[in-house]
Protein backbone atom coordinates (compact mmCIF):
# COMPACT_ATOMS: atom_id res chain seq x y z
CA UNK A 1 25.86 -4.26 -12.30
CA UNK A 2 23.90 -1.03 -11.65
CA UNK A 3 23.47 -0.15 -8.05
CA UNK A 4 20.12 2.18 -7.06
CA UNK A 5 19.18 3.43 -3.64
CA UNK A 6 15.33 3.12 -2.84
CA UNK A 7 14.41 5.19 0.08
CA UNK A 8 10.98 4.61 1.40
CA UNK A 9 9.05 7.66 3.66
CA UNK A 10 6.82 6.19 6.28
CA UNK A 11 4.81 8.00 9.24
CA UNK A 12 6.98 6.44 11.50
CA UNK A 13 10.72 5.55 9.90
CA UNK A 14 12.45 6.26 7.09
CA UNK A 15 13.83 2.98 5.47
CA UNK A 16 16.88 3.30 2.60
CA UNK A 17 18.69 0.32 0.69
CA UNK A 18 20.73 -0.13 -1.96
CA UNK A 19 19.36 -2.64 -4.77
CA UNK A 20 20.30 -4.56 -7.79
CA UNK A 21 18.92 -5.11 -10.91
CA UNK A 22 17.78 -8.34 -9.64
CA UNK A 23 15.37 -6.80 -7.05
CA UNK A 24 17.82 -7.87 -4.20
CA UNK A 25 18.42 -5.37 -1.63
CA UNK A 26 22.16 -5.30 -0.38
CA UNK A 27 22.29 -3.10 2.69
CA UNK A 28 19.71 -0.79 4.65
CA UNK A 29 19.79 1.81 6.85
CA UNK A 30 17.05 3.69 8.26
CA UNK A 31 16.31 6.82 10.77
CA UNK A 32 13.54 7.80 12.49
CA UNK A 33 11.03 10.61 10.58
CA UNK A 34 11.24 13.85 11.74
CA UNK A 35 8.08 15.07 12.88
CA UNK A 36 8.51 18.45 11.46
CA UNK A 37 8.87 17.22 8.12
CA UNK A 38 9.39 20.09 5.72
CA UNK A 39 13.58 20.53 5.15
CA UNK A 40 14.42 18.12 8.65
CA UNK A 41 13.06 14.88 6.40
CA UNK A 42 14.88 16.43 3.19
CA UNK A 43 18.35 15.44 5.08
CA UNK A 44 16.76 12.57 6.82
CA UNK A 45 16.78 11.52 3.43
CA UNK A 46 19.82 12.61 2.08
CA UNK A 47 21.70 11.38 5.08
CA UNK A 48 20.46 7.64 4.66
CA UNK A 49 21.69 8.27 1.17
CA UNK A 50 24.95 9.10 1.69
CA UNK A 51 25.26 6.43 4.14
CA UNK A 52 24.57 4.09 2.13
CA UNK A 53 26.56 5.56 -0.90
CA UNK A 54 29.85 5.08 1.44
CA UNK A 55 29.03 1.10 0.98
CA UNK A 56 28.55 1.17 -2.24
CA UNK A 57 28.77 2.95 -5.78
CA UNK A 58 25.22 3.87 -6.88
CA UNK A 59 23.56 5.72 -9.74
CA UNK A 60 20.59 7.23 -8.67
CA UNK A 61 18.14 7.50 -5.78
CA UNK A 62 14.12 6.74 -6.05
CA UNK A 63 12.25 8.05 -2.85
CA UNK A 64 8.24 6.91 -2.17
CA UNK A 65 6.30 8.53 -0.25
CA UNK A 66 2.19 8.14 0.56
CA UNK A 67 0.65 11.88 -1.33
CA UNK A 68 -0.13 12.93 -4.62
CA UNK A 69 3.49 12.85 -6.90
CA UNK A 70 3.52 15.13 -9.92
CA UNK A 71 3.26 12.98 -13.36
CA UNK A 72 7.32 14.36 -14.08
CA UNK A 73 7.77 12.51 -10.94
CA UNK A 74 9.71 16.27 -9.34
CA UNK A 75 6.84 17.14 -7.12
CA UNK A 76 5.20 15.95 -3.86
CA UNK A 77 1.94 17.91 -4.38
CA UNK A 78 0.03 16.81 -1.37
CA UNK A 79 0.74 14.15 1.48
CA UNK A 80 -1.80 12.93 4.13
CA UNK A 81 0.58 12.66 6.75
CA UNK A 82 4.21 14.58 6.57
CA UNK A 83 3.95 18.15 8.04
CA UNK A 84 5.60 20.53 5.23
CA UNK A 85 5.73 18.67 2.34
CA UNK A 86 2.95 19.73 0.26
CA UNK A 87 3.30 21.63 -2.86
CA UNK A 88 7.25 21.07 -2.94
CA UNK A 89 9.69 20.48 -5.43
CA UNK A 90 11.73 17.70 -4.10
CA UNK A 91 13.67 16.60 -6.79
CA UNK A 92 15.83 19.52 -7.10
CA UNK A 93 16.50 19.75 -3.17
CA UNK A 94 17.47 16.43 -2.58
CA UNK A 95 19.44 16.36 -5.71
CA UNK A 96 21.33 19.03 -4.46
CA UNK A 97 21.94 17.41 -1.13
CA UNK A 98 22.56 14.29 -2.35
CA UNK A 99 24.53 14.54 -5.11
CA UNK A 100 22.84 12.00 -7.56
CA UNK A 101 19.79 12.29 -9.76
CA UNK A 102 16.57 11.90 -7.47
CA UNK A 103 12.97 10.38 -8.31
CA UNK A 104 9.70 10.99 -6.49
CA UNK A 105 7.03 8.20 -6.53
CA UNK A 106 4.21 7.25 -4.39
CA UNK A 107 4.26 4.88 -2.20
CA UNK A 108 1.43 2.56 -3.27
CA UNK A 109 2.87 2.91 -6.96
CA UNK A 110 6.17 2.39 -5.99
CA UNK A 111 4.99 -0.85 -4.27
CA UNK A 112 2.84 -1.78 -7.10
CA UNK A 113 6.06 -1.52 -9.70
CA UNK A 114 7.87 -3.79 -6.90
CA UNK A 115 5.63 -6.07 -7.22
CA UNK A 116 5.17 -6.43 -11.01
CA UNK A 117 9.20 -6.67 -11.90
CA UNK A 118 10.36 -8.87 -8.74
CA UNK A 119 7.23 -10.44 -6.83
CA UNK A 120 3.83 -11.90 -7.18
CA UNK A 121 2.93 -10.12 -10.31
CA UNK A 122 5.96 -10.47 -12.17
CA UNK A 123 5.64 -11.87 -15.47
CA UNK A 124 2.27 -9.89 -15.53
CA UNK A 125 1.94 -7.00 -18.11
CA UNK A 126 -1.54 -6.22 -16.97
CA UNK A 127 -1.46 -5.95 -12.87
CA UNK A 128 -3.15 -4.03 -10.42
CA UNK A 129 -2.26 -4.14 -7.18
CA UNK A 130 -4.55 -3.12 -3.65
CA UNK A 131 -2.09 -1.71 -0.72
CA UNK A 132 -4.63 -2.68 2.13
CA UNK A 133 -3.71 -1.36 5.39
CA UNK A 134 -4.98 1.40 7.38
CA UNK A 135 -6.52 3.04 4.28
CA UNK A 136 -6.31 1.28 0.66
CA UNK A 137 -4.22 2.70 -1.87
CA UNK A 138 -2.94 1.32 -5.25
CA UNK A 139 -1.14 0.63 -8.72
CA UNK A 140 -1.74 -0.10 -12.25
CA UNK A 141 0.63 -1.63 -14.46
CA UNK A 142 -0.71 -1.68 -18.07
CA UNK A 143 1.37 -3.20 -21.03
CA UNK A 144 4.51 -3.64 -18.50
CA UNK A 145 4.36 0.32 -17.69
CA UNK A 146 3.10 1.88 -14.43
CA UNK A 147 0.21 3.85 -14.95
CA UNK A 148 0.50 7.20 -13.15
CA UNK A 149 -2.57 9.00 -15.12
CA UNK A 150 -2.68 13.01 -16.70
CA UNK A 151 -1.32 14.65 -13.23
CA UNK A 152 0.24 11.62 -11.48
CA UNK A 153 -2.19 10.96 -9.03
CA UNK A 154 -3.66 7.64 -10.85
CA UNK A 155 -4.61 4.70 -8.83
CA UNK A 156 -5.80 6.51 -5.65
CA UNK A 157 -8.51 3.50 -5.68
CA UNK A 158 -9.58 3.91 -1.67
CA UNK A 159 -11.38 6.99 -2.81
CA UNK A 160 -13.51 5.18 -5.11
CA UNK A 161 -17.01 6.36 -3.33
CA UNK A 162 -18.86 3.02 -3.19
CA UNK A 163 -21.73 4.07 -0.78
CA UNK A 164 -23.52 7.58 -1.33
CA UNK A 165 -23.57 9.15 1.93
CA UNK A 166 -21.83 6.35 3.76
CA UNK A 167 -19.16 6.58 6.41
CA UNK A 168 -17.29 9.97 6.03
CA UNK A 169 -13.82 9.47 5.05
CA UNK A 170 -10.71 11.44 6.08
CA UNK A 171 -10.57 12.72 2.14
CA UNK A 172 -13.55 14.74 3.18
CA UNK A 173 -16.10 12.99 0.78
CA UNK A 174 -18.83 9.81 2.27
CA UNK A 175 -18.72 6.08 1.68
CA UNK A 176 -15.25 5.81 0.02
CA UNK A 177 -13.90 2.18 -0.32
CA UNK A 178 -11.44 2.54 2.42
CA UNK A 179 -14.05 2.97 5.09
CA UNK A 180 -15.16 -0.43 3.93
CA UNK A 181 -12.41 -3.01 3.13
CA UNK A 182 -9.56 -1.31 5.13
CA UNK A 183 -7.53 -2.23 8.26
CA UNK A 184 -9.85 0.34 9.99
CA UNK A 185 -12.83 -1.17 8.39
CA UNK A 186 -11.70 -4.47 9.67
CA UNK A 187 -11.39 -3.21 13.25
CA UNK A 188 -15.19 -1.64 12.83
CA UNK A 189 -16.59 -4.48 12.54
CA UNK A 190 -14.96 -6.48 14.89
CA UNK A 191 -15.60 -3.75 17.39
CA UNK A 192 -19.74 -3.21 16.37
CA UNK A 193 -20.08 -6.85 16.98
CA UNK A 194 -18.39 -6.90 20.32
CA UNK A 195 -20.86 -4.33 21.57
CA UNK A 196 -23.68 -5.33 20.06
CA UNK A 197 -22.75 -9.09 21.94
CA UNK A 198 -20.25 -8.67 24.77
CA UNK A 199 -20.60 -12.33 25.99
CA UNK A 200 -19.42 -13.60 22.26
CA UNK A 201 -15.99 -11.80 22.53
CA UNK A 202 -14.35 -12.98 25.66
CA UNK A 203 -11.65 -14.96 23.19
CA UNK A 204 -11.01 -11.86 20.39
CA UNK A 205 -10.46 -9.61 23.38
CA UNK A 206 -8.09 -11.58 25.32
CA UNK A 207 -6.01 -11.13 21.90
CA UNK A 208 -5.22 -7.85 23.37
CA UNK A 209 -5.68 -5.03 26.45
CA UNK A 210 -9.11 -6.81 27.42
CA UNK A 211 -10.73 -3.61 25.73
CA UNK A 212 -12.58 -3.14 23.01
CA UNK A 213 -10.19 -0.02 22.39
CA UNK A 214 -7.13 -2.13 22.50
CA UNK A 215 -8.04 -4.11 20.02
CA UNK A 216 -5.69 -4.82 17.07
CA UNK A 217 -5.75 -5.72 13.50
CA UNK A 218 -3.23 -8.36 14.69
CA UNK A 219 -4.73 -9.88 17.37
CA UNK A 220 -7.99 -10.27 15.38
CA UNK A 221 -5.90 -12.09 12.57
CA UNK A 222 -4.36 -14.52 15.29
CA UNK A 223 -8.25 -15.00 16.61
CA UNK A 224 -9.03 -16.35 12.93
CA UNK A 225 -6.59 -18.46 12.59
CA UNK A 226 -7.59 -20.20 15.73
CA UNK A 227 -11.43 -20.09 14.32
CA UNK A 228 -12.94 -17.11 16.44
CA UNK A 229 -16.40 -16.35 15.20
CA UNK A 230 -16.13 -12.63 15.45
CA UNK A 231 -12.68 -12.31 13.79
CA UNK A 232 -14.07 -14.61 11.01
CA UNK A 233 -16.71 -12.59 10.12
CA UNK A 234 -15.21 -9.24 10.42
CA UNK A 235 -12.94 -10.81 7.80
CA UNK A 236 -15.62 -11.84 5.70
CA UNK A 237 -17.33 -8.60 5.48
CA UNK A 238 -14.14 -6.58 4.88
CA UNK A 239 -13.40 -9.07 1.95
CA UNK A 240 -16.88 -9.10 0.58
CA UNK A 241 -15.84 -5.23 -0.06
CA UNK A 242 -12.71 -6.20 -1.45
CA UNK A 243 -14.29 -8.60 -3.88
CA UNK A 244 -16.99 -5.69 -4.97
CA UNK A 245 -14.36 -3.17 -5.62
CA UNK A 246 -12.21 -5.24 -7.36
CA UNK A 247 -15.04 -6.82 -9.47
CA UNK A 248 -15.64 -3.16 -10.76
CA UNK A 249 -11.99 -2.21 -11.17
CA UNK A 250 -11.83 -5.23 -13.46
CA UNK A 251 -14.50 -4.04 -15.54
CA UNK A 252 -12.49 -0.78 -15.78
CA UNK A 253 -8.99 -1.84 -16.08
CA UNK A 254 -9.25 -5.87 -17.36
CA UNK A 255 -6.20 -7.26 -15.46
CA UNK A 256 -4.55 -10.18 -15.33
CA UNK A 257 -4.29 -10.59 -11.54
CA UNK A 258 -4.96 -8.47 -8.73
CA UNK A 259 -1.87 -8.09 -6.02
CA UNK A 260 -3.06 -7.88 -2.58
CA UNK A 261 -0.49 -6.67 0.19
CA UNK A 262 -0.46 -4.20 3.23
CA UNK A 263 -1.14 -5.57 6.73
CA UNK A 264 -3.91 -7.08 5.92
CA UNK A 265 -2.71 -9.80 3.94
CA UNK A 266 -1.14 -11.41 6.90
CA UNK A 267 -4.39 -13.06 7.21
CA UNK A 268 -4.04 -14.69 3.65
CA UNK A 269 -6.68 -17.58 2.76
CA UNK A 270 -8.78 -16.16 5.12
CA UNK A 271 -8.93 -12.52 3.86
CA UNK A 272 -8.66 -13.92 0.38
CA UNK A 273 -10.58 -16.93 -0.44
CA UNK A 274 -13.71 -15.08 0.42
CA UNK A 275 -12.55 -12.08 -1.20
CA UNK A 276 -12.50 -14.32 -4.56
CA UNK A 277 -15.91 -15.59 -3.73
CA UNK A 278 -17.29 -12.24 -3.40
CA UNK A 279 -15.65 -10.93 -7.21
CA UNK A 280 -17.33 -14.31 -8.90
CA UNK A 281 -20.71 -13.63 -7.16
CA UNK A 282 -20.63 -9.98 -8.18
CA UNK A 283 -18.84 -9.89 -11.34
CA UNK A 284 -21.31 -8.13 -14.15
CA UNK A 285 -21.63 -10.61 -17.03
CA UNK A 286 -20.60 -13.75 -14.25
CA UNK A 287 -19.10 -16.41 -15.78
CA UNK A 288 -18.99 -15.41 -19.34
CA UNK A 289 -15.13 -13.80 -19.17
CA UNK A 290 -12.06 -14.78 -17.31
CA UNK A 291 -11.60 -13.13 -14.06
CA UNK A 292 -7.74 -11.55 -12.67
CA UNK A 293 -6.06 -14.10 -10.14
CA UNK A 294 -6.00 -12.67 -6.37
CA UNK A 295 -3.11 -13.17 -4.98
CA UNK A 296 -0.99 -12.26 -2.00
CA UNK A 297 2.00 -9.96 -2.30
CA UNK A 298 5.45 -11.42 -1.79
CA UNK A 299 7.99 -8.57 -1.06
CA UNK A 300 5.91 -7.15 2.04
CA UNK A 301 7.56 -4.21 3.53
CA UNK A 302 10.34 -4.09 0.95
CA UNK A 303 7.84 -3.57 -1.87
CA UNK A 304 8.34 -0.08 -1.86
CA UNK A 305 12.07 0.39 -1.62
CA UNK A 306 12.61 -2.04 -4.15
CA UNK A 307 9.89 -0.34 -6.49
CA UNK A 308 11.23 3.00 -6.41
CA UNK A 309 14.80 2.05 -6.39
CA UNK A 310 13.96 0.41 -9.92
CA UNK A 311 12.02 3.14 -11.16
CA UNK A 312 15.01 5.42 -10.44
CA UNK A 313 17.19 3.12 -13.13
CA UNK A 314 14.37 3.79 -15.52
């Protein structure tokens, strides 16, 4: 059996394992990411490699990272949030340092491609799947293939702008989908309704610091569960955004079923029932054509290493 190393680049940590052709991940190992980025997460990279080459014989190495990835897959050509690392040819460094061929895919995609071989979308040959955390990024898999688009930079669905001259997004443009159905957009409204009623929030608050500040996409998940008004609603506006974009990336893309993961989805019926209320209501042509399934993702934060160690056997 053919052994693959998926190495996945967060803000935080970077998280390697070696996996099958079955989707199953064998070992891990995983450092902390250099804030420096640039040539210091280059051998961050290549070290977690070679670690976990000394375990086990492998073939080739798939790294995702969260940026715009050349369409050859060679080229980070610009990242969000890894000092350094914009405009450079990765693939033929880490080769070099590692030893074995070396992929580049972003992260989204690379969690998108998880998804459709080995988790909820499997099966699927038309999928898209919705990364919703602090921002909202994205996949398409069309006819079995992930779609990358003419430059590689496909899929980049939180920048759809969805209100003109809305909430200015850290892209630089106004009213992109992100600042609407996000983890952050989540938090907004939780935190507009707390000051706008301070006596209604005594429970969501108590989830966390006491503050409005230290409140947490977390603790206003484990408020809705236990029925809290607030967190309820925040979660039914946030999905009532979800359901609008995803009603117009059907029209655009006709899917199958729509794969929702990211932090978000720990919430599941509650982010996601509504979510599927809102694409019915606002579906052009309503019930005359079959709408994509929503459903929750089922690899969570292996998605990515287990996407882009597959795409490296491709």
């Amino acid at each position: 059996m053919a052994f693959t190393i998926g190495i996945d680049v967060g803000g935080t940590k970077v998280l390697g394992g070696v996996v099958d052709e079955s989707g199953k991940v064998l070992a891990t190992a995983r450092k902390d990411t250099p804030r420096q980025g640039g040539s210091a997460l280059m051998q961050t990279i290549a070290d977690i490699a070679k670690e976990l080459m000394q375990q086990h014989r492998v073939e080739s190495v798939g790294v995702s990272a969260a940026g715009f990835v050349s369409s050859d897959r060679k080229t980070m050509l610009a990242t969000p949030n890894i000092a350094d690392w914009n405009g450079v040819d990765l693939d033929n460094t880490l080769t070099s340092l590692i030893g074995l061929p070396v992929i580049i895919e972003n992260d989204a995609n690379a969690a998108a491609w998880g998804e459709a071989k080995f988790g909820a979308g499997r099966n699927q040959d038309h999928m898209v799947m919705l990364t919703v955390g602090t921002g909202i990024g994205g996949g398409i898999v069309v006819n079995g293939v992930l779609y990358r688009g003419a430059f590689g930079t496909a899929a980049e669905f939180g920048h759809m702008r969805v209100v003109p001259d809305g909430h200015l997004c850290g892209c630089g443009a106004r009213g992109c989908f992100e600042q609407y159905a996000s983890g952050n957009a989540l938090l907004r409204y939780a935190r507009e309704a707390i000051n706008a009623s301070p006596e209604i929030a005594r429970n969501l608050l108590s989830r966390g610091d006491g503050t409005v500040a230290g409140l947490t996409g977390a603790g206003i998940t484990d408020a809705a569960r236990d029925g809290d008004p607030v967190a309820l609603a925040a979660f039914n506006t946030t999905a009532q955004w979800l359901g609008v974009g995803i009603a117009t990336l059907s029209m655009l893309l006709d899917p199958a079923c729509v794969v929702i993961g990211g932090g978000v989805i720990d919430a599941g019926e509650i982010l996601l029932a509504p979510t599927r209320e809102a694409l019915a209501r606002t579906m052009p042509f309503a019930g005359k054509h079959p709408y994509p399934q929503i459903i929750a993702a089922e690899l969570g934060n292996e998605a990515g290493l287990v996407g882009v160690a597959d795409l490296a056997r491709l």
